[in-house]
N, C-alpha and C. Protein backbone atom coordinates (compact mmCIF):
# COMPACT_ATOMS: atom_id res chain seq x y z
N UNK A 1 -1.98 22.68 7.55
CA UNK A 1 -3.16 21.89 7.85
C UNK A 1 -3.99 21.76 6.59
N UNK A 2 -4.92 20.72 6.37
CA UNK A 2 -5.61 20.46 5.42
C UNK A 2 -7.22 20.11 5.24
N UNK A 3 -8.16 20.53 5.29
CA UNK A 3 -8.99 20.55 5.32
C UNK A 3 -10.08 19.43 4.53
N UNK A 4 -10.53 18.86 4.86
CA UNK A 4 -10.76 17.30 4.18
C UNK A 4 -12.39 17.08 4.51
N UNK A 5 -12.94 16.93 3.34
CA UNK A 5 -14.74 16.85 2.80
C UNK A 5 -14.88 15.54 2.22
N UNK A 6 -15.63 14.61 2.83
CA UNK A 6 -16.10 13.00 2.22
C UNK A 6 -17.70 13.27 1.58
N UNK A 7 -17.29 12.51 0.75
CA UNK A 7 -19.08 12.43 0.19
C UNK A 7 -19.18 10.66 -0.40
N UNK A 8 -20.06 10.57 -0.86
CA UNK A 8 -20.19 9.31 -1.57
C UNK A 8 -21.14 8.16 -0.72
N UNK A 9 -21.00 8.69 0.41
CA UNK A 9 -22.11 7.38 1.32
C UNK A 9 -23.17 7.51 0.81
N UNK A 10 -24.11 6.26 1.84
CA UNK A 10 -25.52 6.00 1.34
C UNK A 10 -25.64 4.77 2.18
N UNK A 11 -27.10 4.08 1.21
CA UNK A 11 -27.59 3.07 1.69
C UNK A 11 -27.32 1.52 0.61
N UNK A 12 -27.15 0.83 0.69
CA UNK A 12 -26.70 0.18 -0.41
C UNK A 12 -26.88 -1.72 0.17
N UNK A 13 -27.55 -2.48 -0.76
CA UNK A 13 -27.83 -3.59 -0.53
C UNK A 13 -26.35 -4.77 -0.26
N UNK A 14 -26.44 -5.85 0.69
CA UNK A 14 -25.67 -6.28 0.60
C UNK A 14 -24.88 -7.11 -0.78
N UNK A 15 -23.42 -7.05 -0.99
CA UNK A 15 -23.36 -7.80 -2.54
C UNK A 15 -23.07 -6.10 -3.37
N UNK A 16 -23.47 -5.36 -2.77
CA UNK A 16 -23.27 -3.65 -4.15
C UNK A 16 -21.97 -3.24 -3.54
N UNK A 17 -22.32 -2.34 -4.38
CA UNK A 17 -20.43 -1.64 -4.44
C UNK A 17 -21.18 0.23 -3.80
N UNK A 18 -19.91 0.85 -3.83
CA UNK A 18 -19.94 2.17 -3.13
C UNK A 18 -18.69 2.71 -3.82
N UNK A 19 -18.39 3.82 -3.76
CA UNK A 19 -17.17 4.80 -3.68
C UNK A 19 -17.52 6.09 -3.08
N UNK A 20 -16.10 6.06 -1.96
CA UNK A 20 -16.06 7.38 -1.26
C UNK A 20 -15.13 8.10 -1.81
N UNK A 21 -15.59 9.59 -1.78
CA UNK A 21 -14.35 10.31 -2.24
C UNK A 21 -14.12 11.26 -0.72
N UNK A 22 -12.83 12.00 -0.59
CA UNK A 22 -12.81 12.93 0.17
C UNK A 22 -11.36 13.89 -0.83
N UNK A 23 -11.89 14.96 -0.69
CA UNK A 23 -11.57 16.10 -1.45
C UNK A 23 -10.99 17.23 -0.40
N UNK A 24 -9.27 17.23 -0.80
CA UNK A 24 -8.53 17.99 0.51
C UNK A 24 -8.33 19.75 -0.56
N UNK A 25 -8.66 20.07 0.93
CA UNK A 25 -7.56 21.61 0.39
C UNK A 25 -6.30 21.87 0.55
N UNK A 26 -6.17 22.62 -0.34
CA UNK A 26 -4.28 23.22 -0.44
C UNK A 26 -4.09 22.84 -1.11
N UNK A 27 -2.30 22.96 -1.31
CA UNK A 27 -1.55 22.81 -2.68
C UNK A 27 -0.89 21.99 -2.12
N UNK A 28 -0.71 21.34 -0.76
CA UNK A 28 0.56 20.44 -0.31
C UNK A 28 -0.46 18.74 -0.28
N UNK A 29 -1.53 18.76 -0.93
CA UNK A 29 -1.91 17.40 -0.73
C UNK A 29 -1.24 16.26 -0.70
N UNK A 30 -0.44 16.21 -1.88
CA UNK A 30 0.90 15.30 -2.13
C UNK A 30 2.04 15.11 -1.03
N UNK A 31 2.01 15.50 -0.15
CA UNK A 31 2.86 15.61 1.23
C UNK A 31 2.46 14.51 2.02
N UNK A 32 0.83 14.40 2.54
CA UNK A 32 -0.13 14.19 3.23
C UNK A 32 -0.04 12.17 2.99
N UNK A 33 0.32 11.43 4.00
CA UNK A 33 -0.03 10.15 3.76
C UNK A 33 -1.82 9.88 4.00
N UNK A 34 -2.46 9.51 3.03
CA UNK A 34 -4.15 9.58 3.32
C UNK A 34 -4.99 8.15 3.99
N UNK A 35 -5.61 8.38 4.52
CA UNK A 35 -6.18 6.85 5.15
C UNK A 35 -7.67 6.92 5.17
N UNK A 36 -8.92 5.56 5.59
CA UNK A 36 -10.03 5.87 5.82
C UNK A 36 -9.99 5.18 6.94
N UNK A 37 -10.74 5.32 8.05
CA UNK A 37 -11.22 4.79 9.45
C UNK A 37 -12.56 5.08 8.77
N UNK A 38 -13.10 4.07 9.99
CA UNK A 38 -15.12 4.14 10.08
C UNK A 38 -14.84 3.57 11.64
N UNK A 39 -16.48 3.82 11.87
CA UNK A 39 -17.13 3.89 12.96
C UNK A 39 -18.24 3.25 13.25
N UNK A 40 -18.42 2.32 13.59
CA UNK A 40 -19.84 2.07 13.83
C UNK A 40 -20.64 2.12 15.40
N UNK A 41 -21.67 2.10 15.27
CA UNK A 41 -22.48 2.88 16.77
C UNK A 41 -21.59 1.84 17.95
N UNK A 42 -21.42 2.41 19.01
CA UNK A 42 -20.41 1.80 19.66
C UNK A 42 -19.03 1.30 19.83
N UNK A 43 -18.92 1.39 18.99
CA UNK A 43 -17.04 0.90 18.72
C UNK A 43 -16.26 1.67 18.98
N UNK A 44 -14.80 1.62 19.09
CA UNK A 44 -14.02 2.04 18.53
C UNK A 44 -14.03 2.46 16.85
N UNK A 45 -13.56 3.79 16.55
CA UNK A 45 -12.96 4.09 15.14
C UNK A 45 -11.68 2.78 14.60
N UNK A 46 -11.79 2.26 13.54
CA UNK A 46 -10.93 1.28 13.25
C UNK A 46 -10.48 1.68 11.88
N UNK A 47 -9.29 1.39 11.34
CA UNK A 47 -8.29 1.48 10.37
C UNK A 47 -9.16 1.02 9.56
N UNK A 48 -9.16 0.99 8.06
CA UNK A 48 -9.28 0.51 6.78
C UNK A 48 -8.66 0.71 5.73
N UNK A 49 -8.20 1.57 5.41
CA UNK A 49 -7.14 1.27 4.34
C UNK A 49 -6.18 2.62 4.32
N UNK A 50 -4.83 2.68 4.14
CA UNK A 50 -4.03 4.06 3.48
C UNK A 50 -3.22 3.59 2.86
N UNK A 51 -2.78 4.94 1.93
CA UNK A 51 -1.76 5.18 0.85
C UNK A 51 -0.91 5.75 1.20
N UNK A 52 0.32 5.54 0.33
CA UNK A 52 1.55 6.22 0.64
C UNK A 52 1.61 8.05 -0.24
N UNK A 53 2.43 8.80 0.30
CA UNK A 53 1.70 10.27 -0.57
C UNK A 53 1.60 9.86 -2.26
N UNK A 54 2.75 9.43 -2.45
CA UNK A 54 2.65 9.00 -4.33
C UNK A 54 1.33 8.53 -4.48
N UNK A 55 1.14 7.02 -3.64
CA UNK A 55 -0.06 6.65 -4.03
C UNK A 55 0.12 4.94 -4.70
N UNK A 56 1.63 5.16 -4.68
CA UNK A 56 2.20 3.96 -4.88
C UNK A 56 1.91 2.39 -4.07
N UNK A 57 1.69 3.12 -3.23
CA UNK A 57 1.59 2.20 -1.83
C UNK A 57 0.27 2.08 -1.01
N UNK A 58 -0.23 0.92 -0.78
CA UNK A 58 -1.26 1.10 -0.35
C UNK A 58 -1.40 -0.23 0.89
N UNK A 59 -2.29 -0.17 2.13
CA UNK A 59 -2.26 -1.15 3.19
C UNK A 59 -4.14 -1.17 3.64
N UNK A 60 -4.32 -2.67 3.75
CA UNK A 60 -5.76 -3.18 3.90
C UNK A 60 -5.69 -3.31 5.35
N UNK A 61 -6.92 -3.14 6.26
CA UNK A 61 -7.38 -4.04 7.54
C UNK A 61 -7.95 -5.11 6.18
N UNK A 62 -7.28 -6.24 7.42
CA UNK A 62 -7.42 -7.83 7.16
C UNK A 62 -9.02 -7.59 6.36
N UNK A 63 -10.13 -7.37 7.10
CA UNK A 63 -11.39 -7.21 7.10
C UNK A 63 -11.86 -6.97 5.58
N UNK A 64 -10.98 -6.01 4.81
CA UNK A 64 -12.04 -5.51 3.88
C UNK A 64 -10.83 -5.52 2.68
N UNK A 65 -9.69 -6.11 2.79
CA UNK A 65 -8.82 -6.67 2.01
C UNK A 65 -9.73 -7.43 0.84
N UNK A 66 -9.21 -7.07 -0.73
CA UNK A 66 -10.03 -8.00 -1.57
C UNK A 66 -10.98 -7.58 -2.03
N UNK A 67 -11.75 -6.41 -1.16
CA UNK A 67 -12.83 -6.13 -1.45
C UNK A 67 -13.08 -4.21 -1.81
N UNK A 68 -11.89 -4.04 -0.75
CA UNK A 68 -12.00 -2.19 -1.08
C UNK A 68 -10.53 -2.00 -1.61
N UNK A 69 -11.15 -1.07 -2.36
CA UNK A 69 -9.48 -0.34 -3.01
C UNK A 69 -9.44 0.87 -2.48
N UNK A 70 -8.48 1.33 -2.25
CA UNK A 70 -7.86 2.58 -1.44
C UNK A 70 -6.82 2.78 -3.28
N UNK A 71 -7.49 4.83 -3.48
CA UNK A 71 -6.51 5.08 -4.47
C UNK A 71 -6.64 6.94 -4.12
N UNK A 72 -5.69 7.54 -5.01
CA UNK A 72 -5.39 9.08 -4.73
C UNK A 72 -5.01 9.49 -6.27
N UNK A 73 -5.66 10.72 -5.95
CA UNK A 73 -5.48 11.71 -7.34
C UNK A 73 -4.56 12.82 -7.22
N UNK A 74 -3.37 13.33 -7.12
CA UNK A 74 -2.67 14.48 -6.11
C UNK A 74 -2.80 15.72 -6.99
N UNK A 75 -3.67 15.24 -8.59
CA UNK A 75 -3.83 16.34 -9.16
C UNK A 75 -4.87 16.78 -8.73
N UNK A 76 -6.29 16.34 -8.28
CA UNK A 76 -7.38 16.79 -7.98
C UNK A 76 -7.54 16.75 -6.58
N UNK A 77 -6.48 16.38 -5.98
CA UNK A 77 -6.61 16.49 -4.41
C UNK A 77 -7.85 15.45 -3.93
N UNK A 78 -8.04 14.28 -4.28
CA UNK A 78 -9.05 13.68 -4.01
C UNK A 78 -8.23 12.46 -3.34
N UNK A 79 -8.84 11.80 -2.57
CA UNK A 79 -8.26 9.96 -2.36
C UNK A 79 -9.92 9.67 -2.04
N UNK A 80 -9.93 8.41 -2.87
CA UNK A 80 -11.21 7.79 -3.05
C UNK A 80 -10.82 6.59 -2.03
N UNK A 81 -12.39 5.59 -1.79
CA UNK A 81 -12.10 4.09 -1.31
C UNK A 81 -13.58 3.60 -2.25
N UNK A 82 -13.02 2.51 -3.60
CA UNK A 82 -14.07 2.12 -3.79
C UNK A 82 -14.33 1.07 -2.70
N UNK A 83 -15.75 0.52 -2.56
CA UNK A 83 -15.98 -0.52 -1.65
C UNK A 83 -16.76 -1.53 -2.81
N UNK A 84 -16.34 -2.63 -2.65
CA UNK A 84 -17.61 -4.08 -3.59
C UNK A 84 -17.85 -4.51 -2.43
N UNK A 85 -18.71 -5.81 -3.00
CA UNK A 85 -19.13 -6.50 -2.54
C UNK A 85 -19.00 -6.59 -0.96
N UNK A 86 -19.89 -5.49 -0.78
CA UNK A 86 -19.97 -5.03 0.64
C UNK A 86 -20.94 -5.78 1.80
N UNK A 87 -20.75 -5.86 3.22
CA UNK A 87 -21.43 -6.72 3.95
C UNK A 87 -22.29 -5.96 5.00
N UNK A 88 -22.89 -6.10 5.59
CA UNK A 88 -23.94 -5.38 6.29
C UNK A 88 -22.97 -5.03 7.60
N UNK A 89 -22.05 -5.69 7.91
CA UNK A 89 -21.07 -5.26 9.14
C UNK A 89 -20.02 -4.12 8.69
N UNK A 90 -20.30 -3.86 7.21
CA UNK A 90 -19.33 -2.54 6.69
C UNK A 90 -19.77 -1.42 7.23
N UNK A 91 -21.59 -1.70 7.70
CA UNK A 91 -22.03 -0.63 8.11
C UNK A 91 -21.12 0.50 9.09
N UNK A 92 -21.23 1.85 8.55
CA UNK A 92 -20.11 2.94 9.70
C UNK A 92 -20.11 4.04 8.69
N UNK A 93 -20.03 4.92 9.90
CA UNK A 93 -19.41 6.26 9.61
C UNK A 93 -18.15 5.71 8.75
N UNK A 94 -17.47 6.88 8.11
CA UNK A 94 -16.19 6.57 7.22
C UNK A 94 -15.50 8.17 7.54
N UNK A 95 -14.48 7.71 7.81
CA UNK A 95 -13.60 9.28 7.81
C UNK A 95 -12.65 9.35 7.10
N UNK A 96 -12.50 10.05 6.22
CA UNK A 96 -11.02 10.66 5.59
C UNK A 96 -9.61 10.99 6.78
N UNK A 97 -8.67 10.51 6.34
CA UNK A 97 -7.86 11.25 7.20
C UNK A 97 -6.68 11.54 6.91
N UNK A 98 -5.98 12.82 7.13
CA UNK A 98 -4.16 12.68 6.61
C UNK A 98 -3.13 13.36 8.00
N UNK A 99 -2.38 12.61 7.30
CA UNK A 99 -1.31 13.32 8.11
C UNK A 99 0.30 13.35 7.33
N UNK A 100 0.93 14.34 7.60
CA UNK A 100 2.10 14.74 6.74
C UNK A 100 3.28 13.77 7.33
N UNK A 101 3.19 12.95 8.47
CA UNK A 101 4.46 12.48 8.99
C UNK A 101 3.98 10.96 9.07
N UNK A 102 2.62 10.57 9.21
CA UNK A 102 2.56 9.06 9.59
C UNK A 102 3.10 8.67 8.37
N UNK A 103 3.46 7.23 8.82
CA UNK A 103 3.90 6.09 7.30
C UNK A 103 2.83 5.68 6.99
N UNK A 104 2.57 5.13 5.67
CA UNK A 104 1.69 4.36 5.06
C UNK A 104 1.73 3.29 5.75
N UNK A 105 0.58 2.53 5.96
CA UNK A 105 0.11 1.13 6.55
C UNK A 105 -0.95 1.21 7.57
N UNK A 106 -0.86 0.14 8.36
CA UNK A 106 -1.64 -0.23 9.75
C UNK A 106 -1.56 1.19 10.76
N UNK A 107 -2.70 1.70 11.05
CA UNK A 107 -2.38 2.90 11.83
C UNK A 107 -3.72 2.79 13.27
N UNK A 108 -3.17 3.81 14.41
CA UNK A 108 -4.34 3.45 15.28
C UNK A 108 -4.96 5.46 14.46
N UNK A 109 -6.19 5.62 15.07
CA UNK A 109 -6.86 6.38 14.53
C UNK A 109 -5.77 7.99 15.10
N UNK A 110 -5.09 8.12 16.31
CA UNK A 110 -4.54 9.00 17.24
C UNK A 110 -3.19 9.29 16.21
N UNK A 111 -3.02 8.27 15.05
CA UNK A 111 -1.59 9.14 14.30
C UNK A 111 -2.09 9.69 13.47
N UNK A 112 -3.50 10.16 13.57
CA UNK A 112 -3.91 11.40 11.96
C UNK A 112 -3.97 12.30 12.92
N UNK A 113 -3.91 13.61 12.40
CA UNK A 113 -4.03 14.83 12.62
C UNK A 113 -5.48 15.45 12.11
N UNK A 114 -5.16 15.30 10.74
CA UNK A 114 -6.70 16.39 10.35
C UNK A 114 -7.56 14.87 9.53
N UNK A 115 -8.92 15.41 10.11
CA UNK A 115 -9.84 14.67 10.03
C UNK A 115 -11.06 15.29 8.96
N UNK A 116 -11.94 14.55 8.42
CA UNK A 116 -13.08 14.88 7.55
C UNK A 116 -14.05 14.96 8.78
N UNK A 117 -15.40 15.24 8.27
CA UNK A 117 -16.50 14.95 9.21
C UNK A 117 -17.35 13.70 8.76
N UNK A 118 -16.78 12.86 7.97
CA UNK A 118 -17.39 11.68 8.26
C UNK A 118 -18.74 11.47 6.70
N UNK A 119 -18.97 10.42 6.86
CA UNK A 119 -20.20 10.19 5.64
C UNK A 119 -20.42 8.64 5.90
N UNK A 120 -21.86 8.74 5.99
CA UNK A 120 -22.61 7.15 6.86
C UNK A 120 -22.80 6.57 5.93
N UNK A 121 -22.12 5.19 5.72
CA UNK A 121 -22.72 4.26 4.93
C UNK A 121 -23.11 2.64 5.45
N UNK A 122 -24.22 2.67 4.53
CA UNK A 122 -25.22 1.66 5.42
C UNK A 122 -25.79 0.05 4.79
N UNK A 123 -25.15 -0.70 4.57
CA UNK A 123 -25.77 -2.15 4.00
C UNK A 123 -26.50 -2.66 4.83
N UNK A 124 -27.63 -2.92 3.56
CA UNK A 124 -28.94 -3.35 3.92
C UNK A 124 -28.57 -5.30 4.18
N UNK A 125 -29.03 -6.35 4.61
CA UNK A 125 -29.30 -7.51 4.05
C UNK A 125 -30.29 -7.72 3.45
């Protein structure tokens, strides 16, 4: 199991940029396919972007395609999501998430296993 810490949220005008990091423990990070879901008040948790363990590989929701990059460090155990030119509907919780068996791509939130606790980020208009 892997233990997974997000930081990087905030408040941020529409049109700015962001980067999240989440920072796993252990030595098997590189195993771990990594993803971000968010949340916003009411919803469903929804997909946004994962990597394949290399890092080689990477898959967008339609939504934020173009605009966020999904990338991984397996030396520092980190996988970041920068965000640009962000929209006030980006508004959400953001979760880190991995799991050692899902594939990289389109995922529902129920194929991660270990989860972060989340970090709120908030565009203003």
């Amino acid at each position: 199991q892997v233990q997974l810490v997000e930081s990087g949220g905030g408040l941020v005008q529409a049109g700015g940029s962001l980067r999240l990091s989440c920072a796993a423990s252990g030595r098997t990070f590189s195993r771990y396919t990594m993803a971000w879901f968010r949340q916003a008040p009411g919803k469903e948790r929804e997909f946004v972007a994962s990597t394949s363990r290399s890092g080689t590989s990477t898959y967008y929701a339609d939504s934020v395609k173009g605009r966020f990059t999904i990338s991984r460090d397996n030396v520092k155990n980190t996988v970041y999501l920068q965000m640009n030119s962000l929209k006030p509907e980006d508004t959400a919780v953001y979760y880190c998430a991995a799991d050692p068996t899902t594939a990289w791509g389109p995922a529902r939130a129920n194929e991660y296993f270990n989860w972060g606790q989340g970090t709120q980020v908030t565009v203003s208009s």
